[in-house]
PDB file of N, CA and C in Angstrom:
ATOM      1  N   UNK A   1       0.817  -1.201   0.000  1.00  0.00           N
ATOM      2  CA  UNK A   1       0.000   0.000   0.000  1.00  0.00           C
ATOM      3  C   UNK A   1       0.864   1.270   0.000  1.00  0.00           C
ATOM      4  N   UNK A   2       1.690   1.498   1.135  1.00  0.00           N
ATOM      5  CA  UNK A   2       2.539   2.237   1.161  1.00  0.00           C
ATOM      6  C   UNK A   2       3.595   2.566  -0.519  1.00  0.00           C
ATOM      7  N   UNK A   3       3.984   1.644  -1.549  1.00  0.00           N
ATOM      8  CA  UNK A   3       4.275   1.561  -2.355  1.00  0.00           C
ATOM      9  C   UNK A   3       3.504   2.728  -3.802  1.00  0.00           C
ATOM     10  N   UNK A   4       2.380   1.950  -2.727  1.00  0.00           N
ATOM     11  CA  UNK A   4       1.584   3.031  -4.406  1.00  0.00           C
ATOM     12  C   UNK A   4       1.089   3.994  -4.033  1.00  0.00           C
ATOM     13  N   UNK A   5       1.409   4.399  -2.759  1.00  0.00           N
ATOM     14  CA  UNK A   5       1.480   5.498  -2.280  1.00  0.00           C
ATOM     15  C   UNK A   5       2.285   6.591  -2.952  1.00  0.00           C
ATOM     16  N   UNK A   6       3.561   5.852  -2.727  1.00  0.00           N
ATOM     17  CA  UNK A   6       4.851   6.454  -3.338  1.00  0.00           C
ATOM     18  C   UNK A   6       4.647   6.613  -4.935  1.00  0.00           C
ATOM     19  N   UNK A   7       4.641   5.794  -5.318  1.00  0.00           N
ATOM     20  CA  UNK A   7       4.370   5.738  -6.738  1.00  0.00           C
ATOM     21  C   UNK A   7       3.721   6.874  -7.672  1.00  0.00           C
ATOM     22  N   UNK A   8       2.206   6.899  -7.052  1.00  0.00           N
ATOM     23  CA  UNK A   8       1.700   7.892  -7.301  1.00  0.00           C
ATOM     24  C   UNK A   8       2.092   9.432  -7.169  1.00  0.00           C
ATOM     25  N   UNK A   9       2.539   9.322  -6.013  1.00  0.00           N
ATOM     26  CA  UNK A   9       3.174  11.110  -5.756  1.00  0.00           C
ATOM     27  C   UNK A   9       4.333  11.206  -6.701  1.00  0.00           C
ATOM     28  N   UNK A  10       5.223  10.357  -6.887  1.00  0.00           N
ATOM     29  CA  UNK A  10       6.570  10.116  -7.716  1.00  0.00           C
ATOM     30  C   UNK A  10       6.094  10.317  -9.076  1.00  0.00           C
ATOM     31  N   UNK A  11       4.670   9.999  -9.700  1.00  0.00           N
ATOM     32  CA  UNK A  11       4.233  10.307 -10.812  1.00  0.00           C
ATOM     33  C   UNK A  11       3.591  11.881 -11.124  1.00  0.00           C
ATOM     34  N   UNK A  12       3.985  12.234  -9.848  1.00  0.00           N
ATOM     35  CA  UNK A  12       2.896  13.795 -10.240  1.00  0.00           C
ATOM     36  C   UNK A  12       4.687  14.635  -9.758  1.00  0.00           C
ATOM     37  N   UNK A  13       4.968  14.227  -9.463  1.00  0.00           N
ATOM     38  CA  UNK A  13       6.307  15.286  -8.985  1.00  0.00           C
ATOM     39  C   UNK A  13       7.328  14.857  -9.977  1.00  0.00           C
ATOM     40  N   UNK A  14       8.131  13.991 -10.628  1.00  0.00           N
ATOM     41  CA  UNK A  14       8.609  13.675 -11.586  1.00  0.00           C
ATOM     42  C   UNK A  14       8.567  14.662 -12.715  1.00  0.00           C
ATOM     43  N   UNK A  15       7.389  14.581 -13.011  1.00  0.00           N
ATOM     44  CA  UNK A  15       7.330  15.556 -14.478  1.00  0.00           C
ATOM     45  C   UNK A  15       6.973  17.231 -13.772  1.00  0.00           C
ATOM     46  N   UNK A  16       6.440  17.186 -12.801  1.00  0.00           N
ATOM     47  CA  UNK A  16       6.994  18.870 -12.376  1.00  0.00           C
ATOM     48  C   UNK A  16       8.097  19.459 -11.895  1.00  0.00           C
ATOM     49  N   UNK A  17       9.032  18.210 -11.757  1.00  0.00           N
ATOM     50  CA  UNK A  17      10.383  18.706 -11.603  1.00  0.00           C
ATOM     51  C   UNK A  17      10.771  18.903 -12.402  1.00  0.00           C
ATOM     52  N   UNK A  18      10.864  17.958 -13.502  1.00  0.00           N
ATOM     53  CA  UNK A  18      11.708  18.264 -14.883  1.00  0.00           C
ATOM     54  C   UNK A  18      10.978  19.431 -15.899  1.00  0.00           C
ATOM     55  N   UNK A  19       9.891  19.847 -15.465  1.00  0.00           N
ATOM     56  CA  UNK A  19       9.307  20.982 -16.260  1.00  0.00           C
ATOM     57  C   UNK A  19      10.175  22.231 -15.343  1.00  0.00           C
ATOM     58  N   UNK A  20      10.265  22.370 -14.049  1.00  0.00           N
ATOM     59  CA  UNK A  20      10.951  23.949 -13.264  1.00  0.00           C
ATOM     60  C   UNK A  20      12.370  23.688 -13.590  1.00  0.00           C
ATOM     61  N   UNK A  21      12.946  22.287 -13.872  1.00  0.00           N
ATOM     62  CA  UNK A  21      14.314  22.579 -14.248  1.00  0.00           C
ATOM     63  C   UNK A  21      14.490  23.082 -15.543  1.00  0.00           C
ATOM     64  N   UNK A  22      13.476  22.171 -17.034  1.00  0.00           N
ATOM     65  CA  UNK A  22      14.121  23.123 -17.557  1.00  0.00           C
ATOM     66  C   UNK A  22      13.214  24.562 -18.136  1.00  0.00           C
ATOM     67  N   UNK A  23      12.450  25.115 -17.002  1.00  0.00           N
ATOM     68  CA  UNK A  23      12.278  26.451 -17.002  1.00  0.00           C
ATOM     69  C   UNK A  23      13.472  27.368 -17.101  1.00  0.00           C
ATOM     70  N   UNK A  24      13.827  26.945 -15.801  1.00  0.00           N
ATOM     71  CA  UNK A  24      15.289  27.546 -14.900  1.00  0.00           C
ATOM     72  C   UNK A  24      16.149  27.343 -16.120  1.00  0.00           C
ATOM     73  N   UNK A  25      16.406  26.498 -16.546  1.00  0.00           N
ATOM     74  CA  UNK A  25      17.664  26.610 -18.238  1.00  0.00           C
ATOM     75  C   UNK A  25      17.530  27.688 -19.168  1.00  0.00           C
ATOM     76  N   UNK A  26      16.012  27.596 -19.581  1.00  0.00           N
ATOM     77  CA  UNK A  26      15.795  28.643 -20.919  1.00  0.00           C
ATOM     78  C   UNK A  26      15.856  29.964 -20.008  1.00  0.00           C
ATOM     79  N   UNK A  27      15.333  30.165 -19.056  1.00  0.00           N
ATOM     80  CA  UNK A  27      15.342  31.609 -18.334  1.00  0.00           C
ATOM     81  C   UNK A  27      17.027  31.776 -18.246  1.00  0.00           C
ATOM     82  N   UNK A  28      18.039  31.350 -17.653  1.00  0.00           N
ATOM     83  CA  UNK A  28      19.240  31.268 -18.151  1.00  0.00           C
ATOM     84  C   UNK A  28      19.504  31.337 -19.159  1.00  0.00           C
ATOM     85  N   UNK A  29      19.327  30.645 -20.182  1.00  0.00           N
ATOM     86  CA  UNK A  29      20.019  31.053 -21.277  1.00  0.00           C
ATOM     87  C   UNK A  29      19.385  32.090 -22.142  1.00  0.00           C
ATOM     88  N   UNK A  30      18.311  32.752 -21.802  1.00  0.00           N
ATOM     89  CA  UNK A  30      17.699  33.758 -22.284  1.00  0.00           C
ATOM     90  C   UNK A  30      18.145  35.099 -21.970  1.00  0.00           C
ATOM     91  N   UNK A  31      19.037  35.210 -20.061  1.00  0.00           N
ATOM     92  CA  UNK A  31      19.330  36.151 -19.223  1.00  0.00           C
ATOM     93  C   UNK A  31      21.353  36.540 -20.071  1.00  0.00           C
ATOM     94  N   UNK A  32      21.680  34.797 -20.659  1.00  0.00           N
ATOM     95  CA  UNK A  32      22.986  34.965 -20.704  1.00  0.00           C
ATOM     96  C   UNK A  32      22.946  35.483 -22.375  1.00  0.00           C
ATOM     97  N   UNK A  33      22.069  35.614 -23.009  1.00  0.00           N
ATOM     98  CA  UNK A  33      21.878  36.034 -24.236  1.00  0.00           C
ATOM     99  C   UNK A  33      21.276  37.436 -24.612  1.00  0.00           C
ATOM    100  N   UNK A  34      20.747  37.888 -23.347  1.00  0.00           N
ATOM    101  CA  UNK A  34      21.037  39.094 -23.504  1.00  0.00           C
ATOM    102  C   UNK A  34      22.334  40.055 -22.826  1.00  0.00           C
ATOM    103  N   UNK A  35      22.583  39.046 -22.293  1.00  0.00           N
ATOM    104  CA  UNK A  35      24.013  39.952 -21.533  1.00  0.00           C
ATOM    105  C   UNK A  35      25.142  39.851 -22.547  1.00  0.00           C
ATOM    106  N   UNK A  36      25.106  38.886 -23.753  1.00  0.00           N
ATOM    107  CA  UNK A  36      26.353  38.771 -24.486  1.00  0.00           C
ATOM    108  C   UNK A  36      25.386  39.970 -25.838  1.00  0.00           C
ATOM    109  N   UNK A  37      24.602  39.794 -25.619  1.00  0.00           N
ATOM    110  CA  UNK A  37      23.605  41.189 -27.123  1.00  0.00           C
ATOM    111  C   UNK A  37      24.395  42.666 -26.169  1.00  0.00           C
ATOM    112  N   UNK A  38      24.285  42.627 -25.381  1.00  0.00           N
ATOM    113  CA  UNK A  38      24.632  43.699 -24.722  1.00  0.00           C
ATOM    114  C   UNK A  38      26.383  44.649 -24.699  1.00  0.00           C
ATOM    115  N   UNK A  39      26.895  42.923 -24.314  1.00  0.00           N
ATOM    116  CA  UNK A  39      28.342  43.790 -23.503  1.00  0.00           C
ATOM    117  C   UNK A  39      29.029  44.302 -25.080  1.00  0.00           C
ATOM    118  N   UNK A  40      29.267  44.300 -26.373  1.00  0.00           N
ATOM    119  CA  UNK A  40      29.935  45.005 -27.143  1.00  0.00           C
ATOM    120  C   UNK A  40      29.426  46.773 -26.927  1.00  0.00           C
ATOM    121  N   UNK A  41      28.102  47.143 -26.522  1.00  0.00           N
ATOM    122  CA  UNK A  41      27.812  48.369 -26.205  1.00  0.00           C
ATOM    123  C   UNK A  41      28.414  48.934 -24.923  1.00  0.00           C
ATOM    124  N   UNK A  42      28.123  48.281 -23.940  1.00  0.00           N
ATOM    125  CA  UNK A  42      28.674  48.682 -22.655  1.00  0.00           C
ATOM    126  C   UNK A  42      30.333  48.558 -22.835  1.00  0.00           C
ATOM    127  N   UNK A  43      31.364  47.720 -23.415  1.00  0.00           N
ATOM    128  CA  UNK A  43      32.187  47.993 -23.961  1.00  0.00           C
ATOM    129  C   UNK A  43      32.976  49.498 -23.995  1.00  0.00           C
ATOM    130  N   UNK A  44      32.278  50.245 -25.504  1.00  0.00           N
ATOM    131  CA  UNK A  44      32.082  51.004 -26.394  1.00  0.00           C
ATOM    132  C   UNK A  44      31.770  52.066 -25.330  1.00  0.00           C
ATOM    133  N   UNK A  45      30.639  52.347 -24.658  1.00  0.00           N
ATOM    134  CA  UNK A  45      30.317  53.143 -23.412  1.00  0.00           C
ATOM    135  C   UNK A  45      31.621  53.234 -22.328  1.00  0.00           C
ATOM    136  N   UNK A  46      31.792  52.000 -22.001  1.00  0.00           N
ATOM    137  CA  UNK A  46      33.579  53.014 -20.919  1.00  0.00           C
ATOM    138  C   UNK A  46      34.671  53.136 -22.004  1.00  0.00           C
ATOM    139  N   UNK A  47      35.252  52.581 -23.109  1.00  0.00           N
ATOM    140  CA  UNK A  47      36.359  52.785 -23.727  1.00  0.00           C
ATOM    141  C   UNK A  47      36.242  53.490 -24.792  1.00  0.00           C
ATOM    142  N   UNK A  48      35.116  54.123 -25.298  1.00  0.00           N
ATOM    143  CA  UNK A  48      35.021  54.765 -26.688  1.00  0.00           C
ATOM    144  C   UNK A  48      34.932  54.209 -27.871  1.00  0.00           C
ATOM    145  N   UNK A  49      35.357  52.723 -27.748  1.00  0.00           N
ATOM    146  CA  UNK A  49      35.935  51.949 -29.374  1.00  0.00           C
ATOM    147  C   UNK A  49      35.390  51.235 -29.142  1.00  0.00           C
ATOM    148  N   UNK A  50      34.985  50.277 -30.194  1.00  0.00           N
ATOM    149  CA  UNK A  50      34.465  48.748 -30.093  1.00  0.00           C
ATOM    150  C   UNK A  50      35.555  47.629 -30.139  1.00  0.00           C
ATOM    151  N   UNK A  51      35.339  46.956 -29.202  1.00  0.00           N
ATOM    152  CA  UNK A  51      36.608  45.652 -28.856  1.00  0.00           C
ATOM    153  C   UNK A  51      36.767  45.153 -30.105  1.00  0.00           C
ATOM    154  N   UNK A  52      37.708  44.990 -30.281  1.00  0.00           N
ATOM    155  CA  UNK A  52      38.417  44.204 -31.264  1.00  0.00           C
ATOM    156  C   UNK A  52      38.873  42.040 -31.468  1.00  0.00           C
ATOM    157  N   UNK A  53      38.489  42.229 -29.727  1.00  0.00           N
ATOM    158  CA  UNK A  53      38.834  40.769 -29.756  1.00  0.00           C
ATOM    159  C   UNK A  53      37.466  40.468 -28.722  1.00  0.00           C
ATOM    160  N   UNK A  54      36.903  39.353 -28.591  1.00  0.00           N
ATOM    161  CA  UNK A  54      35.411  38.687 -27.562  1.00  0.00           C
ATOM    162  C   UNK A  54      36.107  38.750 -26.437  1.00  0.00           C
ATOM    163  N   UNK A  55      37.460  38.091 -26.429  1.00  0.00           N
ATOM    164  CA  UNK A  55      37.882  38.148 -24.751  1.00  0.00           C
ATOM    165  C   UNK A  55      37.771  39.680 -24.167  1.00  0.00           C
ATOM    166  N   UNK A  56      37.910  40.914 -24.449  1.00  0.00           N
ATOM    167  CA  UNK A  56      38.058  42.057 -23.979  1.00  0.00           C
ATOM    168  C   UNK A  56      36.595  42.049 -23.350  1.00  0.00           C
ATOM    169  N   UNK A  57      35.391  41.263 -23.903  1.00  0.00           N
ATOM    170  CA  UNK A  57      34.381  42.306 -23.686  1.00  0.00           C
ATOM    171  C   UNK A  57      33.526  41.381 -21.394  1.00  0.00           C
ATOM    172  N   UNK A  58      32.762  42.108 -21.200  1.00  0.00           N
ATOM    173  CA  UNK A  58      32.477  41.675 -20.028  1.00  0.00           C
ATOM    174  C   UNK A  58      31.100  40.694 -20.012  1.00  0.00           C
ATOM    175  N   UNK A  59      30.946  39.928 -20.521  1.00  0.00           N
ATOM    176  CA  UNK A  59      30.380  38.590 -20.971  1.00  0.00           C
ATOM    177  C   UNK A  59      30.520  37.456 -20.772  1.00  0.00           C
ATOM    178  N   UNK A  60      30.330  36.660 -19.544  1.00  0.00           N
ATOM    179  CA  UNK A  60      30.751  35.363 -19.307  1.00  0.00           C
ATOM    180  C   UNK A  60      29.388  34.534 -18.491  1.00  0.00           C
ATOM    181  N   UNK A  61      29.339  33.656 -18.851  1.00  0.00           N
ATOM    182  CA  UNK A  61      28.937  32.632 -18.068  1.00  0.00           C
ATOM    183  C   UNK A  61      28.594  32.478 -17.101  1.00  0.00           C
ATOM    184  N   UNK A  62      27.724  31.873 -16.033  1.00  0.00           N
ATOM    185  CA  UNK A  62      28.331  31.709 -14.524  1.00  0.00           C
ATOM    186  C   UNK A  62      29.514  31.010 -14.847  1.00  0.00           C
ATOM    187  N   UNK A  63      29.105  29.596 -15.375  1.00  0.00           N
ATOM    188  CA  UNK A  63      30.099  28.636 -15.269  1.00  0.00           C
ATOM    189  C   UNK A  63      31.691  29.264 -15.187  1.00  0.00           C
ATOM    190  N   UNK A  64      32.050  30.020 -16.593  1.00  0.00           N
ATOM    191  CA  UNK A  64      33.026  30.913 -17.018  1.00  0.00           C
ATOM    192  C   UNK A  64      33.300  31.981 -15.830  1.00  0.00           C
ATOM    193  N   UNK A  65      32.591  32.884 -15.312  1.00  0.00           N
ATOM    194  CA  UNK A  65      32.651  33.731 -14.389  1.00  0.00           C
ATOM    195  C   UNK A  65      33.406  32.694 -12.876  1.00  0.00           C
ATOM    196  N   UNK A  66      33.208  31.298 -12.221  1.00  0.00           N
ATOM    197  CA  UNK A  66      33.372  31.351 -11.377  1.00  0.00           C
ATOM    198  C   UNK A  66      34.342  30.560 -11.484  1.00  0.00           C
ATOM    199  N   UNK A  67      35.127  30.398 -12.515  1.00  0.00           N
ATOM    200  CA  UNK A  67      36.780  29.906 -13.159  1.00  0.00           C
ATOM    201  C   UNK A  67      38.055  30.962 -12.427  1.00  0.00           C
ATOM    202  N   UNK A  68      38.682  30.387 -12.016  1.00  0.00           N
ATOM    203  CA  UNK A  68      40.098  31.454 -11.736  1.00  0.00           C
ATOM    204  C   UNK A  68      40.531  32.112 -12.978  1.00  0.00           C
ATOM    205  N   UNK A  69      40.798  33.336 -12.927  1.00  0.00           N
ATOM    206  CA  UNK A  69      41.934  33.806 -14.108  1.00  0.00           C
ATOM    207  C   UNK A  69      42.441  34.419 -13.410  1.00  0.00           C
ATOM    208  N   UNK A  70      43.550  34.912 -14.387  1.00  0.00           N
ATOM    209  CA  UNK A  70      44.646  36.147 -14.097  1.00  0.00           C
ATOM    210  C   UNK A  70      44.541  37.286 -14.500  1.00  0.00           C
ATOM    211  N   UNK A  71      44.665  38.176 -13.828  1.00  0.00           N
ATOM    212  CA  UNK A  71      44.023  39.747 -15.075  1.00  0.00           C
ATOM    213  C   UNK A  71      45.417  39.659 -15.835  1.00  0.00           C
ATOM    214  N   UNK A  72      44.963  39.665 -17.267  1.00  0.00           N
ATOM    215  CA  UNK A  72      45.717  40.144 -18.280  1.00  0.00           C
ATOM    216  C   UNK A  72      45.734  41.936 -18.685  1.00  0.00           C
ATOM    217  N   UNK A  73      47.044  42.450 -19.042  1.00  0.00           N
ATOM    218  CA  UNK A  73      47.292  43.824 -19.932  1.00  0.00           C
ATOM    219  C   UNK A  73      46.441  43.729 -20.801  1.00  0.00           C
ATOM    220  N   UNK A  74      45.588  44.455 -21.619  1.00  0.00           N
ATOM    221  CA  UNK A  74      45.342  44.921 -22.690  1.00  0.00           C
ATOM    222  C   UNK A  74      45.390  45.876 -23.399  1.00  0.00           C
ATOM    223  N   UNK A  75      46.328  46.848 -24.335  1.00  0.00           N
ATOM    224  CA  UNK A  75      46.901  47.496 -24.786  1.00  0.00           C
ATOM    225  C   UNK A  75      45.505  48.471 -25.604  1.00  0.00           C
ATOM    226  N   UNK A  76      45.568  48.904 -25.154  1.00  0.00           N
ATOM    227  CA  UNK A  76      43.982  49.866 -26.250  1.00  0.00           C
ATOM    228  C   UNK A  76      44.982  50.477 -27.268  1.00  0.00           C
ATOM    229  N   UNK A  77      43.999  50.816 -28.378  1.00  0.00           N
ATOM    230  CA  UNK A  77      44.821  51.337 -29.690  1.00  0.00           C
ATOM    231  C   UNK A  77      45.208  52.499 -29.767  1.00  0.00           C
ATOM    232  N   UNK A  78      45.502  53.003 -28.604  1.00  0.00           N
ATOM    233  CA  UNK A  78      46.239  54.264 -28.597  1.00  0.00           C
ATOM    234  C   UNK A  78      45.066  55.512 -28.342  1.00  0.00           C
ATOM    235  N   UNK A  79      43.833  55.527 -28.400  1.00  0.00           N
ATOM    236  CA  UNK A  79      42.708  56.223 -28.044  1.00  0.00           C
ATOM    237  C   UNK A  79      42.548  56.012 -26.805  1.00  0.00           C
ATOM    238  N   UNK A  80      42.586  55.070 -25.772  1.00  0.00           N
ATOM    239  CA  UNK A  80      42.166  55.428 -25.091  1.00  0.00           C
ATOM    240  C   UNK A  80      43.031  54.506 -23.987  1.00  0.00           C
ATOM    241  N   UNK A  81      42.482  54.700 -22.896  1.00  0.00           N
ATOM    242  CA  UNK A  81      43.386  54.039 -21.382  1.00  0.00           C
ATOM    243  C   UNK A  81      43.630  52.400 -21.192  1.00  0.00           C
ATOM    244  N   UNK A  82      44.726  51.958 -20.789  1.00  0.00           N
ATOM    245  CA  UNK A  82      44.900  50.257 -20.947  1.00  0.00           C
ATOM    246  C   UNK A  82      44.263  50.245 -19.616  1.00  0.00           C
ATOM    247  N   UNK A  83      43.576  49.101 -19.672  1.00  0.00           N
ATOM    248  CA  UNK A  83      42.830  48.428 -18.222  1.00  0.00           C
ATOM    249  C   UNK A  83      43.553  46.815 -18.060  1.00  0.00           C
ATOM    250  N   UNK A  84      42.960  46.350 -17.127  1.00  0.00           N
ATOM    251  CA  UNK A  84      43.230  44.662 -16.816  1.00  0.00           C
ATOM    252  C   UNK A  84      41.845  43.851 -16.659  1.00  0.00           C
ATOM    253  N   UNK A  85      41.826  42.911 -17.210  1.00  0.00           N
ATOM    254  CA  UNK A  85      40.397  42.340 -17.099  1.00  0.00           C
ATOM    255  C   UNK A  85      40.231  41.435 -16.318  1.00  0.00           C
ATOM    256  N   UNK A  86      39.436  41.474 -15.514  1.00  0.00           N
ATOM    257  CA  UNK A  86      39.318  40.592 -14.201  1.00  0.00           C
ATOM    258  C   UNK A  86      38.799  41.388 -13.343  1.00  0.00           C
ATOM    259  N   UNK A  87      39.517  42.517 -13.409  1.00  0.00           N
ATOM    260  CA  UNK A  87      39.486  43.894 -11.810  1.00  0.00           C
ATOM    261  C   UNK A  87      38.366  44.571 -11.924  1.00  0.00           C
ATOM    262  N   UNK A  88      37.916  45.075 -10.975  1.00  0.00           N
ATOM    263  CA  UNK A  88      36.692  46.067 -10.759  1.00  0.00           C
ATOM    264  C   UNK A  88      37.247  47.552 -11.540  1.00  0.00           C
ATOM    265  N   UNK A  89      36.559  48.396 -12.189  1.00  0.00           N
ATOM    266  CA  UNK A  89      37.116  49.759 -11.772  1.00  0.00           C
ATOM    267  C   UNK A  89      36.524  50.745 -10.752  1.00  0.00           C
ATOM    268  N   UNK A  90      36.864  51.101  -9.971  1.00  0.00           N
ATOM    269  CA  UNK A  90      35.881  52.009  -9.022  1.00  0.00           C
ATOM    270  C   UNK A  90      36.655  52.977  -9.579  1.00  0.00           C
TER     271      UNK A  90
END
């Protein structure tokens, strides 16, 4: 008895789990698709120029975002100020 107890609830929660998970995906990848439509402007807005290379711009992932890096130099084309990417600017 106890069995189809289980059973039954396992049949109604099963498929409403896997429907809020992959809610939670497309809402992600909907949030990370506008943040990559975005960062070549915001870019362009602190440095004046449009990046020249994808790594310059501020666009990542969680996954990507919660990776170690190293701030690298990046040399701007002579218009405007070299920064390091990784760092905050205050």
């Amino acid at each position: 008895m106890v069995v189809v107890i289980v059973g039954v609830l396992a049949a109604f929660a099963v498929p409403r789990f896997t429907d809020s998970v992959e809610r939670s995906k497309s809402s992600e990848a909907f949030n990370f698709q506008a943040t990559i439509h975005a960062a070549p402007e915001r870019y362009h807005a602190r440095q004046g120029i449009y990046a020249s290379r994808l790594a310059a711009l501020d666009a990542r992932s969680r996954r990507a975002a919660t990776a170690p890096r190293s701030p690298r130099l990046i040399r701007g084309s002579g218009s405007g100020p070299s920064h390091r990417i990784g760092t905050s600017r205050g």
